[in-house]
Each structure stands twice: as C-alpha cells, then as structure tokens.
C-alpha atoms as a PDB file:
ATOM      1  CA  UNK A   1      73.482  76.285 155.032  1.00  0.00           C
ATOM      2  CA  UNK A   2      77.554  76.935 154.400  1.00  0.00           C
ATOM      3  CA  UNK A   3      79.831  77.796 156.853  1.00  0.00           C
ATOM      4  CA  UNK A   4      81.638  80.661 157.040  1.00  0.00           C
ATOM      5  CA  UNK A   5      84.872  78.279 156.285  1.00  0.00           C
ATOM      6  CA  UNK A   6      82.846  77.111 152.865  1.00  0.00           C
ATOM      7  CA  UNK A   7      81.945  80.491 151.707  1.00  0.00           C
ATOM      8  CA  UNK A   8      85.232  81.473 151.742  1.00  0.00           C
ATOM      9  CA  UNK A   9      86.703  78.572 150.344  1.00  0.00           C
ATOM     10  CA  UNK A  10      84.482  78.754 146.975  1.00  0.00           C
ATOM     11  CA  UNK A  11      85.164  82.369 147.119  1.00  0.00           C
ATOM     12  CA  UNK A  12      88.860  81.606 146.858  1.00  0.00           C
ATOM     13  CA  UNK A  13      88.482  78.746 144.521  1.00  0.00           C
ATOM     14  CA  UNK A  14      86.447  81.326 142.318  1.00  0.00           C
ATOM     15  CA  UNK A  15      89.204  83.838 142.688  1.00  0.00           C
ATOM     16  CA  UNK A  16      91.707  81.405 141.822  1.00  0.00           C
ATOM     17  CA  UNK A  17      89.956  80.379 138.507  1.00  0.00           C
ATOM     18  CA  UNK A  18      89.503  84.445 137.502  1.00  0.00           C
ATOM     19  CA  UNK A  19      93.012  84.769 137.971  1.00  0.00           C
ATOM     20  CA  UNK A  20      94.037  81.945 136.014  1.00  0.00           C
ATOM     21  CA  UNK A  21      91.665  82.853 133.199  1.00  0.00           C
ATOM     22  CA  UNK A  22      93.297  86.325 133.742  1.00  0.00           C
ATOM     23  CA  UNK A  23      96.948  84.998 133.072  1.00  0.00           C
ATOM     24  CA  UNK A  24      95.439  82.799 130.297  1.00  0.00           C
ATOM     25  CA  UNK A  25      94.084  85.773 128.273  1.00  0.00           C
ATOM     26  CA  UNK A  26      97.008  87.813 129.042  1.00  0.00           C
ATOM     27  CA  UNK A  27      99.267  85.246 128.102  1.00  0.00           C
ATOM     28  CA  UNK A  28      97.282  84.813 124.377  1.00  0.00           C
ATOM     29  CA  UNK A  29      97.368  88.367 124.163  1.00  0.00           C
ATOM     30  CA  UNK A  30     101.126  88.579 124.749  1.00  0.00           C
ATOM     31  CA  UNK A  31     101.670  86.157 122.274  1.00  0.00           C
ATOM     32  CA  UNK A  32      99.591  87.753 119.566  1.00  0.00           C
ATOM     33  CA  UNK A  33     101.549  91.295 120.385  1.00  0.00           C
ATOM     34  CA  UNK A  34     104.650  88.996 120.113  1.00  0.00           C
ATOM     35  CA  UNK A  35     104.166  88.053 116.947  1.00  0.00           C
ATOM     36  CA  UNK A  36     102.592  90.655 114.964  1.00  0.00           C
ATOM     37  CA  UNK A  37     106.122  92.933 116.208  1.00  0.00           C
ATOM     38  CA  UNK A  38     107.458  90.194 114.554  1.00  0.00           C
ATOM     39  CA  UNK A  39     105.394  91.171 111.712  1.00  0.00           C
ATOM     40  CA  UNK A  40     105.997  94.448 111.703  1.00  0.00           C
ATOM     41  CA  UNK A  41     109.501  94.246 111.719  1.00  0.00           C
ATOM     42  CA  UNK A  42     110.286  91.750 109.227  1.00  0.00           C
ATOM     43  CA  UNK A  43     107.345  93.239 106.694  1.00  0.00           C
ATOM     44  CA  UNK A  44     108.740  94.778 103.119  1.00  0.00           C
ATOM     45  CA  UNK A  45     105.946  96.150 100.847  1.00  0.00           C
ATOM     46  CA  UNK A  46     107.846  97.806  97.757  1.00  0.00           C
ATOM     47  CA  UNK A  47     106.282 100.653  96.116  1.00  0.00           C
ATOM     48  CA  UNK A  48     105.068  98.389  92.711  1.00  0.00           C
ATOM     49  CA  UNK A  49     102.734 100.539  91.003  1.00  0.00           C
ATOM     50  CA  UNK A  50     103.888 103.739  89.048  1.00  0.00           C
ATOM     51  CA  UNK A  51     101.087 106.656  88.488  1.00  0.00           C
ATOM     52  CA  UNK A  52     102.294 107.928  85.515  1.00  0.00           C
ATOM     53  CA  UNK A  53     100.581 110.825  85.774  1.00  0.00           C
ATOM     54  CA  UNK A  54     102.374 111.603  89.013  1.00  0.00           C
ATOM     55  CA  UNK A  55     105.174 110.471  88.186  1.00  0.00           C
ATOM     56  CA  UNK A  56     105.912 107.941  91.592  1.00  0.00           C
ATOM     57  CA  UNK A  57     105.562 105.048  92.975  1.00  0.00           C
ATOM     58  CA  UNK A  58     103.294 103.757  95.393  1.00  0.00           C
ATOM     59  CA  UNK A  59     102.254 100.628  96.740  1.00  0.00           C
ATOM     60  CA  UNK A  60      98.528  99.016  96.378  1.00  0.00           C
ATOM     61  CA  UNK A  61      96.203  96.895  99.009  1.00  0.00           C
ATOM     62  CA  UNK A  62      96.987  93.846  97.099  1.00  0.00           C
ATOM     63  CA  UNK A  63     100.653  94.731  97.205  1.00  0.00           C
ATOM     64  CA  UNK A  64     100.431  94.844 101.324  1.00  0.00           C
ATOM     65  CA  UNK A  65      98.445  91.862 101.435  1.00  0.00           C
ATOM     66  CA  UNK A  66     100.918  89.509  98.583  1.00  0.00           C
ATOM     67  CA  UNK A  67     103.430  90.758 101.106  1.00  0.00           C
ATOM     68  CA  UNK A  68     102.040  89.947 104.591  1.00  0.00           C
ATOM     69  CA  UNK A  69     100.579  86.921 103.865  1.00  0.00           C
ATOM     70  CA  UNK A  70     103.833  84.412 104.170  1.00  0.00           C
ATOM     71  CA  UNK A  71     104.592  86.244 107.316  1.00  0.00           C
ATOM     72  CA  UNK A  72     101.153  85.684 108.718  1.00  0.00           C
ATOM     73  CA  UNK A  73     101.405  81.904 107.434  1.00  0.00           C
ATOM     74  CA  UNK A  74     104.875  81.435 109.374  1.00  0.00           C
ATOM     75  CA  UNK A  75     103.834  82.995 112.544  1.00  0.00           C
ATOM     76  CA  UNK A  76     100.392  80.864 113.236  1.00  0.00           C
ATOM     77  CA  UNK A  77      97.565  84.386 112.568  1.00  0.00           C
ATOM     78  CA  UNK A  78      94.795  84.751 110.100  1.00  0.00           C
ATOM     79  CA  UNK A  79      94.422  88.688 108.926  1.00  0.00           C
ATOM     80  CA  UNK A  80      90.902  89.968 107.570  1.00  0.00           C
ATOM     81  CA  UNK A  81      89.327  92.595 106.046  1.00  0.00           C
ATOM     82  CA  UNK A  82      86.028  94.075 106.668  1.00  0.00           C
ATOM     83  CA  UNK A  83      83.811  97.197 105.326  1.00  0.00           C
ATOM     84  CA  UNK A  84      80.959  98.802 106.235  1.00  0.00           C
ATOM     85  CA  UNK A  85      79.112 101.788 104.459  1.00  0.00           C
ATOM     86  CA  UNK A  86      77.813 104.308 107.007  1.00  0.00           C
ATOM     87  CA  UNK A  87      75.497 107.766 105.180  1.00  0.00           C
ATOM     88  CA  UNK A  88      75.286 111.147 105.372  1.00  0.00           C
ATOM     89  CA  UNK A  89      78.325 111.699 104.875  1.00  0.00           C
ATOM     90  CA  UNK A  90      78.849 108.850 102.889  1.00  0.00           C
ATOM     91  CA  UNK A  91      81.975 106.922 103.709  1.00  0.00           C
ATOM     92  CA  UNK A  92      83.697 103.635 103.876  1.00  0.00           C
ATOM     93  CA  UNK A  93      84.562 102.154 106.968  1.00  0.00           C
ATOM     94  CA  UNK A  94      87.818  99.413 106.290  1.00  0.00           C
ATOM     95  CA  UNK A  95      88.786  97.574 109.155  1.00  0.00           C
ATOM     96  CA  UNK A  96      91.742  95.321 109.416  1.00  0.00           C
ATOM     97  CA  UNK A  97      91.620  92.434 112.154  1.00  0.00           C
ATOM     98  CA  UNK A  98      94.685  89.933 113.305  1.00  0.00           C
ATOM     99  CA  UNK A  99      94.299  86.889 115.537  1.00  0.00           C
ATOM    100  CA  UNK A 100      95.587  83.918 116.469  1.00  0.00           C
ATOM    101  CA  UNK A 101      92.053  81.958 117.162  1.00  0.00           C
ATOM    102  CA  UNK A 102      92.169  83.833 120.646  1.00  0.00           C
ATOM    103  CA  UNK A 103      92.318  86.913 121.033  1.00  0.00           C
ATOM    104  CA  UNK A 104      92.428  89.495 118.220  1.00  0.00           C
ATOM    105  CA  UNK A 105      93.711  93.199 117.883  1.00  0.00           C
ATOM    106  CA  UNK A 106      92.094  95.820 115.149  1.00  0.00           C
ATOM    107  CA  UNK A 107      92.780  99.054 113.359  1.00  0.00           C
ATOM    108  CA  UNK A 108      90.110 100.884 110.860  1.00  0.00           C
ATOM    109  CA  UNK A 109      90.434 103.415 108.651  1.00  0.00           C
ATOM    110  CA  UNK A 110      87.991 105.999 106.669  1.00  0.00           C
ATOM    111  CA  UNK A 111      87.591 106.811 102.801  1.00  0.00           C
ATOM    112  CA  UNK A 112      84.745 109.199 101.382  1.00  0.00           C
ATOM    113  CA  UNK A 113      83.004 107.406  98.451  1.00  0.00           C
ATOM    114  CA  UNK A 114      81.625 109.660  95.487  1.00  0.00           C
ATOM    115  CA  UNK A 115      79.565 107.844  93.427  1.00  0.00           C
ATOM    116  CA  UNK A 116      79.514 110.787  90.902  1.00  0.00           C
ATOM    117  CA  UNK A 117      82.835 110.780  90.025  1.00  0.00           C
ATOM    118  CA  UNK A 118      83.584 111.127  86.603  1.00  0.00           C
ATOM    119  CA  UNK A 119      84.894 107.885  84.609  1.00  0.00           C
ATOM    120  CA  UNK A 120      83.504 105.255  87.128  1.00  0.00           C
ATOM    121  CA  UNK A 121      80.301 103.605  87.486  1.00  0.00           C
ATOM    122  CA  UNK A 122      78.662 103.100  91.136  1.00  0.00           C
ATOM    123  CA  UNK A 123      80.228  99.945  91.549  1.00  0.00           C
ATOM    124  CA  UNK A 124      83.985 101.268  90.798  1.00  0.00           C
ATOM    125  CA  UNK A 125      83.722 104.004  93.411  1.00  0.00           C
ATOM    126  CA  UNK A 126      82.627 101.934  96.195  1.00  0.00           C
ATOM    127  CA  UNK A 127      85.663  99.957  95.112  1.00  0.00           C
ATOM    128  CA  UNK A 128      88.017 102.072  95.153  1.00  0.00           C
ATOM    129  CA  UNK A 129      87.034 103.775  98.442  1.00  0.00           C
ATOM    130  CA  UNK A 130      86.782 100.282  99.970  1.00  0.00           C
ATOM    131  CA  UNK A 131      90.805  99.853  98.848  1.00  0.00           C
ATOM    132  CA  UNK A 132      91.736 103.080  99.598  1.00  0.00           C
ATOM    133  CA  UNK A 133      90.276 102.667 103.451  1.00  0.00           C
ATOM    134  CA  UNK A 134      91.405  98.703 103.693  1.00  0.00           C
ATOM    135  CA  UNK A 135      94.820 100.480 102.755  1.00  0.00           C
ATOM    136  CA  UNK A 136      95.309 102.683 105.537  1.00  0.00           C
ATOM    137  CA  UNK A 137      93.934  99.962 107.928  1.00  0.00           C
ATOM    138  CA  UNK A 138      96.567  97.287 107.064  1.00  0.00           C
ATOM    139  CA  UNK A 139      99.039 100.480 107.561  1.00  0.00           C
ATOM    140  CA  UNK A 140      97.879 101.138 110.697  1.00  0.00           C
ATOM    141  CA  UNK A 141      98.021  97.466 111.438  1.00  0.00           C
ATOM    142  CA  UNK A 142     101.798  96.761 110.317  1.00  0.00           C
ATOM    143  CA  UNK A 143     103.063 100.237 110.546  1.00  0.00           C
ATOM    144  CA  UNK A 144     103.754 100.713 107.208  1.00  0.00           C
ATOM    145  CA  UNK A 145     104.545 104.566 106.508  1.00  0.00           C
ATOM    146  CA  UNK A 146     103.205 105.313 102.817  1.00  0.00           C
ATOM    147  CA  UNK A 147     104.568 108.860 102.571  1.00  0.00           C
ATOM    148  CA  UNK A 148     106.967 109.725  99.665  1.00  0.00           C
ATOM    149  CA  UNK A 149     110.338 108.204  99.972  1.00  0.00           C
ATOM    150  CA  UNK A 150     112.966 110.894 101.349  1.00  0.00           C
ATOM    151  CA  UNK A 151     114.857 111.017  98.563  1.00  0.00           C
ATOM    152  CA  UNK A 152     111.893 111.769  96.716  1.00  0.00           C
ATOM    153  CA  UNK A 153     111.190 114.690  99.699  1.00  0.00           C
ATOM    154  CA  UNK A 154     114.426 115.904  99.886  1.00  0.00           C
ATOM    155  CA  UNK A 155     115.415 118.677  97.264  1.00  0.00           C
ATOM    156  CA  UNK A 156     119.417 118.486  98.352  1.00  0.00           C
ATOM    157  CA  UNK A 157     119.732 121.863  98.828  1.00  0.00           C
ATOM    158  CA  UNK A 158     117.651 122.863  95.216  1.00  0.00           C
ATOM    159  CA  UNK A 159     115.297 125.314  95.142  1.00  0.00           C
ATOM    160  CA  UNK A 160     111.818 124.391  94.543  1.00  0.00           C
ATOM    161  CA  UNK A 161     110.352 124.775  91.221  1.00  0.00           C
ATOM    162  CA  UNK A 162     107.269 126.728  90.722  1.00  0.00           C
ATOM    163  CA  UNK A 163     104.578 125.187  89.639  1.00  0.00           C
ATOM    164  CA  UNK A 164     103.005 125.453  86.444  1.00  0.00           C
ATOM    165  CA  UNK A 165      99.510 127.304  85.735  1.00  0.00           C
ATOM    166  CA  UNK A 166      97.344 125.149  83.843  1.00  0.00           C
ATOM    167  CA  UNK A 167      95.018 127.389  81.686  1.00  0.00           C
ATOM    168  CA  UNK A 168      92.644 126.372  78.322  1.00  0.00           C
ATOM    169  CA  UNK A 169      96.085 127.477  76.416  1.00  0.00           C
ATOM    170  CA  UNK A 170      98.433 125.278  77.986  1.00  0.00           C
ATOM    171  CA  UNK A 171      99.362 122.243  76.131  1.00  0.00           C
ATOM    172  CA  UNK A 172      99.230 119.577  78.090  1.00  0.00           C
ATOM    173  CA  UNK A 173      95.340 121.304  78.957  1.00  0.00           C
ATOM    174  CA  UNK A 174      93.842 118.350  76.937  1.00  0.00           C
ATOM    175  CA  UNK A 175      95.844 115.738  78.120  1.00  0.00           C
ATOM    176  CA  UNK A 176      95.030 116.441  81.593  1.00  0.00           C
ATOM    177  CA  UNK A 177      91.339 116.762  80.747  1.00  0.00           C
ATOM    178  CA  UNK A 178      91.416 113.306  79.259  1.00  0.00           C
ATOM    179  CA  UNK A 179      93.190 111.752  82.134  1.00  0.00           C
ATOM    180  CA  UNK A 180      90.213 113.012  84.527  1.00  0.00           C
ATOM    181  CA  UNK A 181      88.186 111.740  82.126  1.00  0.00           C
ATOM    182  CA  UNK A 182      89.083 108.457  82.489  1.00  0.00           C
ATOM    183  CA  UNK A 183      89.172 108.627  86.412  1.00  0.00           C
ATOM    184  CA  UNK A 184      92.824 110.141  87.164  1.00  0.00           C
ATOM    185  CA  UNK A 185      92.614 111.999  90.673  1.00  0.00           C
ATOM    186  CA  UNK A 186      91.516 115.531  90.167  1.00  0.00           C
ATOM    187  CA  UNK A 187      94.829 115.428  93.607  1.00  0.00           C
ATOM    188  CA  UNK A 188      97.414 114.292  91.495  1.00  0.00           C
ATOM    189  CA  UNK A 189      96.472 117.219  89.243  1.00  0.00           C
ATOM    190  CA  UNK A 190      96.264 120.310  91.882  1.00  0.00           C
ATOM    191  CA  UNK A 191      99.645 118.380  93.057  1.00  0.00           C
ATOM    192  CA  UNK A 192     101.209 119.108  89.531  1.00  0.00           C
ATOM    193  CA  UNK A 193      99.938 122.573  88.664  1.00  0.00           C
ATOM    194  CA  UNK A 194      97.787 125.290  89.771  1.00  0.00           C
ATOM    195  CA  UNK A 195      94.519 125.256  88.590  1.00  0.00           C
ATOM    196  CA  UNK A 196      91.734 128.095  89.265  1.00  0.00           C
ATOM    197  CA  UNK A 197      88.339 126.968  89.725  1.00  0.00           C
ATOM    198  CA  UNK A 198      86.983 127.870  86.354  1.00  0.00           C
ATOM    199  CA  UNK A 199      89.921 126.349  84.359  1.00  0.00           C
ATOM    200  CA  UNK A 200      89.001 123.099  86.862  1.00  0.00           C
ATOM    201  CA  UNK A 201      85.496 123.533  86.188  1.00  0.00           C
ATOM    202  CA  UNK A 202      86.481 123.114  82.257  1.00  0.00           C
ATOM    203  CA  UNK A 203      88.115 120.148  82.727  1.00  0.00           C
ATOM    204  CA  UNK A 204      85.762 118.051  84.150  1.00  0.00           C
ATOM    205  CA  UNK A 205      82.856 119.352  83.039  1.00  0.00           C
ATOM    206  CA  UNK A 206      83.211 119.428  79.335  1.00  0.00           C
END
C-alpha cells in the first residue's frame, strides 16, 4: 500500500512533468509564431502575371510559393499543401500547413470546381480550383492582401467611367466570345462590361 506521503509525492512528480511538457509545447509553439511573423514581415510576392484581358496584374500560387520558400529555408520550417474534394456542392478544400517538426499552425481555404466549364477538360478544372483555393490558403497563412493595388483603386478625384454594354453588335462581341472560349473568366468579363443574360447566353453557348 502507499502512504499518504507517496501518493502525493508521485502526484507532484506527475504535475511537475505536465508542466514541463506544458512549457515545452508552449515554448515550440512560441518559436514557430516567432518565426513565421518573421515570415510575414519580410515576405514580397510581386504581382508577375498580367491578364490581358483585364488588363492587371496579379500574382499566381507558384509566384507565393518561388517567394516563400528561401524564407522558410532560412528560418528552420517546412510549408505544405494539401487538397481534398468534398460533393454536393462540389468544392476544393486547399489547406496550407507550417511547422517546424513540432508543432504546426494551418489555414484553408475554399474554391467551387465546375467541371463543365467551357475550354477545359475535367482534369484542368480540378486544377485550377485546387490553385485558386491553395492561393487563398498561403494568403491566409502569410497575410498577403491580393486586392488591387491602390493606385489601381484610387480614381484621384476622376469620375468613374461607365461601363460599356456588350451586345451581338459590339465589336469587340467576338473577341470576347473567343476569349471564353478558350477558358477566360466569364468575371473578368461582367468586370469589363455589362452583359444581359441573353447576350451572355450567346457567348458561351454558341
């Protein structure tokens, strides 16, 4: 049998080991906020790619990830990227996931996946909703705000110009149709000019 003296003496010896494994984690943990701050605040991602269609920049997965990596290298942390599909609706799960062979810290992020979209195969819209979704995870990860730069925002005082309607007679009608055609984002288009539904049925449709 243990004495009353023994039982509390493992009970403090156990209490002293939780504690210590408390301060441990905690201290890993600290360390991995530490340095992906660090991270964050040293991170540039430039705005490589151009749509054309659009007419501005933006910046790609690959261009977050060419970025990151040296800073990831030079602070000790591994970064990866994960998907999962999930149905009804169907969707793409992205999540991003930083550690330092301890502890770890996440962030996901959600695109919708249409594998009817016109100008890609099956294959190519998984892919680009997987990109799109590992995207916005990495952004959440290393606070990386992908709005339109301010100058691009700001008008200076101008007034806004109208946007055009694009109608069968327009002509730049055609040239929009072929750019959906051959997968442009039916977004970048309502973003350009206003479209009714049957002029937007035309163009990707026929």
């Amino acid at each position: 049998m243990f004495s009353e003296g023994s039982i509390l003496c493992k009970q403090n010896k156990l209490l002293i080991v939780c504690e210590l494994n408390f301060f441990i984690i905690f201290a890993y943990m600290k360390t991995l906020i530490t340095k992906l701050v660090a991270i964050q605040t040293k991170l540039k991602a430039p705005k490589n790619q151009k749509n054309k269609f659009g007419n501005y920049n933006y910046r790609s997965c690959e261009d977050i990830l060419e970025s990151v990596k040296p800073l990831l290298n030079a602070e000790g942390l591994v970064l990866t990227l994960t998907d999962k599909i999930y149905n009804d609706p169907l969707y793409c799960k992205a999540t991003a996931t930083i550690t330092n062979g301890e502890e770890s810290l996440s962030v996901s992020a959600q695109a919708g996946i249409n594998p009817d979209k016109k100008g890609m195969d099956v294959a190519q819209s998984y892919g680009a909703s997987s990109s799109y979704a590992r995207k916005y995870a990495l952004n959440g990860l290393f606070l990386i705000d992908d709005t339109k730069d301010a100058d691009a925002t700001n008008d200076h005082g101008k007034v806004s110009t109208k946007k055009e309607t694009l109608t069968p007679k327009h002509p730049n009608f055609n040239k929009v149709k072929q750019y959906l055609s051959s997968g442009g984002s039916v977004e970048n288009v309502y973003e350009k000019y206003t479209v009714s539904d049957t002029a937007m049925s035309q163009l990707i449709n026929t």
